[in-house]
C-alpha atoms as a PDB file:
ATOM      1  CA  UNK A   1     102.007  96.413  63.723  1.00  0.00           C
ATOM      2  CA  UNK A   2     101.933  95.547  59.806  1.00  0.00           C
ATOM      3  CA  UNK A   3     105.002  94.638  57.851  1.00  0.00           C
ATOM      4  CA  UNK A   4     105.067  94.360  54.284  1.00  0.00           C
ATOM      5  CA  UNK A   5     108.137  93.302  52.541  1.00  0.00           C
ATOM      6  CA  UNK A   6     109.577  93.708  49.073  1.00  0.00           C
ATOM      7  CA  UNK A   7     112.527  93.408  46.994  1.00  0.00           C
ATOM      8  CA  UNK A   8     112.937  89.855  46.473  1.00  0.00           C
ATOM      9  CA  UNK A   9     113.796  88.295  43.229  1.00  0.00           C
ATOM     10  CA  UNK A  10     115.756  86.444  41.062  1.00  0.00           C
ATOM     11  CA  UNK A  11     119.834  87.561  40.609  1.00  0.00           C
ATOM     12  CA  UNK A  12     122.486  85.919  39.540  1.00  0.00           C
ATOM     13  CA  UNK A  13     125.482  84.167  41.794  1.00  0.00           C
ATOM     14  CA  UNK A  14     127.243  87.311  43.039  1.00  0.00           C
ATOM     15  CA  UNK A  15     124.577  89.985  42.377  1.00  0.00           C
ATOM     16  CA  UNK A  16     122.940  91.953  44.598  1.00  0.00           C
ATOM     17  CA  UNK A  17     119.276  92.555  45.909  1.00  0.00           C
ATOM     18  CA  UNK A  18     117.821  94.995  48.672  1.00  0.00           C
ATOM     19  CA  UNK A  19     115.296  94.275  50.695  1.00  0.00           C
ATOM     20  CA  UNK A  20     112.270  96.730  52.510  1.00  0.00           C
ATOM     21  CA  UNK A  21     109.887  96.086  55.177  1.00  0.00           C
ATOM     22  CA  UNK A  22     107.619  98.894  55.893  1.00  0.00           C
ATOM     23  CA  UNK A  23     106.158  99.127  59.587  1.00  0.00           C
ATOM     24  CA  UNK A  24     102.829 100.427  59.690  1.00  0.00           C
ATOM     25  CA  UNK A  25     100.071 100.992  62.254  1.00  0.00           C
ATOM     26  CA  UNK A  26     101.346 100.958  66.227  1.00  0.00           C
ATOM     27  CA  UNK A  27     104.646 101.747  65.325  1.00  0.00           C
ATOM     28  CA  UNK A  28     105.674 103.713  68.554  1.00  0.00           C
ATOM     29  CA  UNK A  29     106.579 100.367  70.351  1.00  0.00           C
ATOM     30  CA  UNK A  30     108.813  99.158  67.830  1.00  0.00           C
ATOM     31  CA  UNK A  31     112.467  98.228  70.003  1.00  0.00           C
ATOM     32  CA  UNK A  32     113.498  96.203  67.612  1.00  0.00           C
ATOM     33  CA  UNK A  33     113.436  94.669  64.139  1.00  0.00           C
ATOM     34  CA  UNK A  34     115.284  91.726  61.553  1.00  0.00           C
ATOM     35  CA  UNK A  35     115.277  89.378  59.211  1.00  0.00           C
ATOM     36  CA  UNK A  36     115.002  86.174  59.491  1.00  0.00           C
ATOM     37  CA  UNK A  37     115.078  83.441  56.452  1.00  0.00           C
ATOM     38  CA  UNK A  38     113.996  79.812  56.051  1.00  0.00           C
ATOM     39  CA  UNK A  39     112.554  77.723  53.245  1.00  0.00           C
ATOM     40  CA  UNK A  40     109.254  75.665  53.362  1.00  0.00           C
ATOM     41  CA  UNK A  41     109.102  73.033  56.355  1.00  0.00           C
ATOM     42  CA  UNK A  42     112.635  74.563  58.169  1.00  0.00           C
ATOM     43  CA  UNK A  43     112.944  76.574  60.938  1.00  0.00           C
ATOM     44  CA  UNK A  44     114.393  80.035  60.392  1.00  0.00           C
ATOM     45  CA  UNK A  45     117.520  81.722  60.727  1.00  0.00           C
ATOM     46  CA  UNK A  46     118.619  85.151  62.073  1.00  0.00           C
ATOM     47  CA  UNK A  47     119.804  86.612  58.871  1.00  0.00           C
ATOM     48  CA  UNK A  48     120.395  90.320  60.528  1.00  0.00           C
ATOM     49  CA  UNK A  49     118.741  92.505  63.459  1.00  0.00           C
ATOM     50  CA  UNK A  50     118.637  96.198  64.742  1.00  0.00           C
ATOM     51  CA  UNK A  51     118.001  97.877  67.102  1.00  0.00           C
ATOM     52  CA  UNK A  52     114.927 100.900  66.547  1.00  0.00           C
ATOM     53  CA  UNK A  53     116.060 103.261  68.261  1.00  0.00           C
ATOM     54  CA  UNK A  54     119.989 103.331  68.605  1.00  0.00           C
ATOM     55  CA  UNK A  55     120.700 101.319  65.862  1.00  0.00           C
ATOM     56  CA  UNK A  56     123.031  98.502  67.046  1.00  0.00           C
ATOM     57  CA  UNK A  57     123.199  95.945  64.543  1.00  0.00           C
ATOM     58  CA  UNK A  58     123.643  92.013  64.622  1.00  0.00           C
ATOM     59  CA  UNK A  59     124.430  89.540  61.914  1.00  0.00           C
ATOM     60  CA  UNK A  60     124.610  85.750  61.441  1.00  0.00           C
ATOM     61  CA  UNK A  61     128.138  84.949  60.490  1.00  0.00           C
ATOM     62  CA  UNK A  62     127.035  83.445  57.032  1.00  0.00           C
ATOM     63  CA  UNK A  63     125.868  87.307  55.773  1.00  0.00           C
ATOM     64  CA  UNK A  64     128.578  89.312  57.786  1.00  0.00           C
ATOM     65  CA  UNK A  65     130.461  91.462  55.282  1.00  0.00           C
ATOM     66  CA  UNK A  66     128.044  90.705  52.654  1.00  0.00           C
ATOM     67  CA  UNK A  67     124.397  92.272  53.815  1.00  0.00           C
ATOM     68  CA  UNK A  68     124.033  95.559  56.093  1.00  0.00           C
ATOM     69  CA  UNK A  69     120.830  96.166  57.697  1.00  0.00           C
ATOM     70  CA  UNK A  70     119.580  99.494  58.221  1.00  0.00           C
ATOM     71  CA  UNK A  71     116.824 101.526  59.092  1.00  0.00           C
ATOM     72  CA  UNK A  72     114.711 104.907  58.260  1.00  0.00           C
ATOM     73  CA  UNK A  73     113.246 105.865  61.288  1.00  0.00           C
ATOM     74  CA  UNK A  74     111.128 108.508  59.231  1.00  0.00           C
ATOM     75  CA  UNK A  75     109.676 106.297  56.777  1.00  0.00           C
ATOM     76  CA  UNK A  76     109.371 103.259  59.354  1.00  0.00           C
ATOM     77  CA  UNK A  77     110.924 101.142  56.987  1.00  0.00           C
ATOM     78  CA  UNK A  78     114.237  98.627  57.618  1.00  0.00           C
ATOM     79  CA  UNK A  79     116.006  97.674  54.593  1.00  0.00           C
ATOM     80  CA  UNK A  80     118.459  94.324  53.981  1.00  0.00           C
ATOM     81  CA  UNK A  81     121.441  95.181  51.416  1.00  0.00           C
ATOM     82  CA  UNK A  82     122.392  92.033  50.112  1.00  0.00           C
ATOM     83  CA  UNK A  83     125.659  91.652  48.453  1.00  0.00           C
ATOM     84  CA  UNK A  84     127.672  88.954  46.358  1.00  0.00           C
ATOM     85  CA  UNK A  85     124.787  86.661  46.709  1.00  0.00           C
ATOM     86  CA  UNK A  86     125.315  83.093  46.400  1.00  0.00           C
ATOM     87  CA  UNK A  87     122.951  79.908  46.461  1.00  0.00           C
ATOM     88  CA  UNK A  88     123.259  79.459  50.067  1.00  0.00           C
ATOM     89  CA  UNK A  89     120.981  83.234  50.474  1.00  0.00           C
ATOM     90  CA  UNK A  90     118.302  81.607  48.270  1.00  0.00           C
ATOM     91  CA  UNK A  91     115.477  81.181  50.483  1.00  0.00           C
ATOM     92  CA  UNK A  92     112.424  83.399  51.854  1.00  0.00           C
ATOM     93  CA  UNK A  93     112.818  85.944  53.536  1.00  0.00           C
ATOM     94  CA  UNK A  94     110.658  87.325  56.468  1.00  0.00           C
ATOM     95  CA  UNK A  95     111.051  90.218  58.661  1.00  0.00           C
ATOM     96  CA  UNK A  96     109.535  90.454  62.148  1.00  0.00           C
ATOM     97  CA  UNK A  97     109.136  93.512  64.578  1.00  0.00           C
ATOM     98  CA  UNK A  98     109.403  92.955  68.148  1.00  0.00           C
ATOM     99  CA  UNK A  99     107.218  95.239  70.328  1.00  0.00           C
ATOM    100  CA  UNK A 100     106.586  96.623  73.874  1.00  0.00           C
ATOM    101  CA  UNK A 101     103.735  98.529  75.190  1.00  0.00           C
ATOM    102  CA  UNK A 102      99.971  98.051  75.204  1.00  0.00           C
ATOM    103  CA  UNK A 103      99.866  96.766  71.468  1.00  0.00           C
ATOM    104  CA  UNK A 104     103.150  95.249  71.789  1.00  0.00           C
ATOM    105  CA  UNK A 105     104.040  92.102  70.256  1.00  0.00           C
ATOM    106  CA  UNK A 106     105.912  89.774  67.917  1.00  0.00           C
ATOM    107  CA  UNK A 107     105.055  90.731  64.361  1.00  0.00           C
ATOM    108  CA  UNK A 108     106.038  88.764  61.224  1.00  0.00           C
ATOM    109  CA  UNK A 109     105.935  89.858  56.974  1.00  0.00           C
ATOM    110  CA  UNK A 110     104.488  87.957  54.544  1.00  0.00           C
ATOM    111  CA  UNK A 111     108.219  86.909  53.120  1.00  0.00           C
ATOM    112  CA  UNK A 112     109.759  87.484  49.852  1.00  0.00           C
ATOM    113  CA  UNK A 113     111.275  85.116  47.771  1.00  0.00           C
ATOM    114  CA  UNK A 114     115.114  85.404  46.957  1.00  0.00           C
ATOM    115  CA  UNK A 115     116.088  83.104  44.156  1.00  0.00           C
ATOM    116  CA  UNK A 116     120.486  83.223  43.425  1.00  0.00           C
ATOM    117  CA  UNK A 117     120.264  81.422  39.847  1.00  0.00           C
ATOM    118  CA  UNK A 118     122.658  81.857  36.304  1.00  0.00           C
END
């Protein structure tokens, strides 16, 4: 499985950005995917997570109310709506798939930068 993520940016305290990670190659397997977020040298956070194929969604306490995390099942792309951003969301963002079968796996993006700045 390929991600590749995109979105990220700069936006001011209280804007709003949305995120995509498109899923590409052995996509079948996919039971679940998220974001997670962490800055150079830190381990990462669970910013959000679904579920592929029912759609049950988790989020870190920080984002709840603020992002939504959703999916296309079509287009094999997840999506992070991120809402009254502040400078605690500036980070990198990553999103991973998680994987069963005979090319299953733990998959990670390349990250996108989120900058919150005025």
């Amino acid at each position: 499985v390929q991600l590749v993520e995109s979105g990220g940016g700069l936006v001011r305290p209280g804007g709003s950005l949305r995120l995509a990670c498109a899923a590409s190659g052995s996509t079948s397997g996919i039971a679940n995917m998220g974001w997670d977020r962490r800055a150079p040298g830190n381990d990462g956070d669970l910013v959000a997570a679904i579920a592929w194929s029912g759609g049950s969604t988790n989020y870190a306490s920080s984002v709840k109310g603020r992002f939504t995390i959703s999916r296309d099942k079509v287009k094999n792309t997840m999506y992070l709506e991120m809402n009254d951003l502040t400078d605690d969301d500036a980070d990198v963002y990553y999103c991973y798939a998680r994987a069963y079968g005979p090319d299953g796996g733990e998959f990670w993006g390349q990250g996108t930068q989120v900058t919150v700045s005025s």
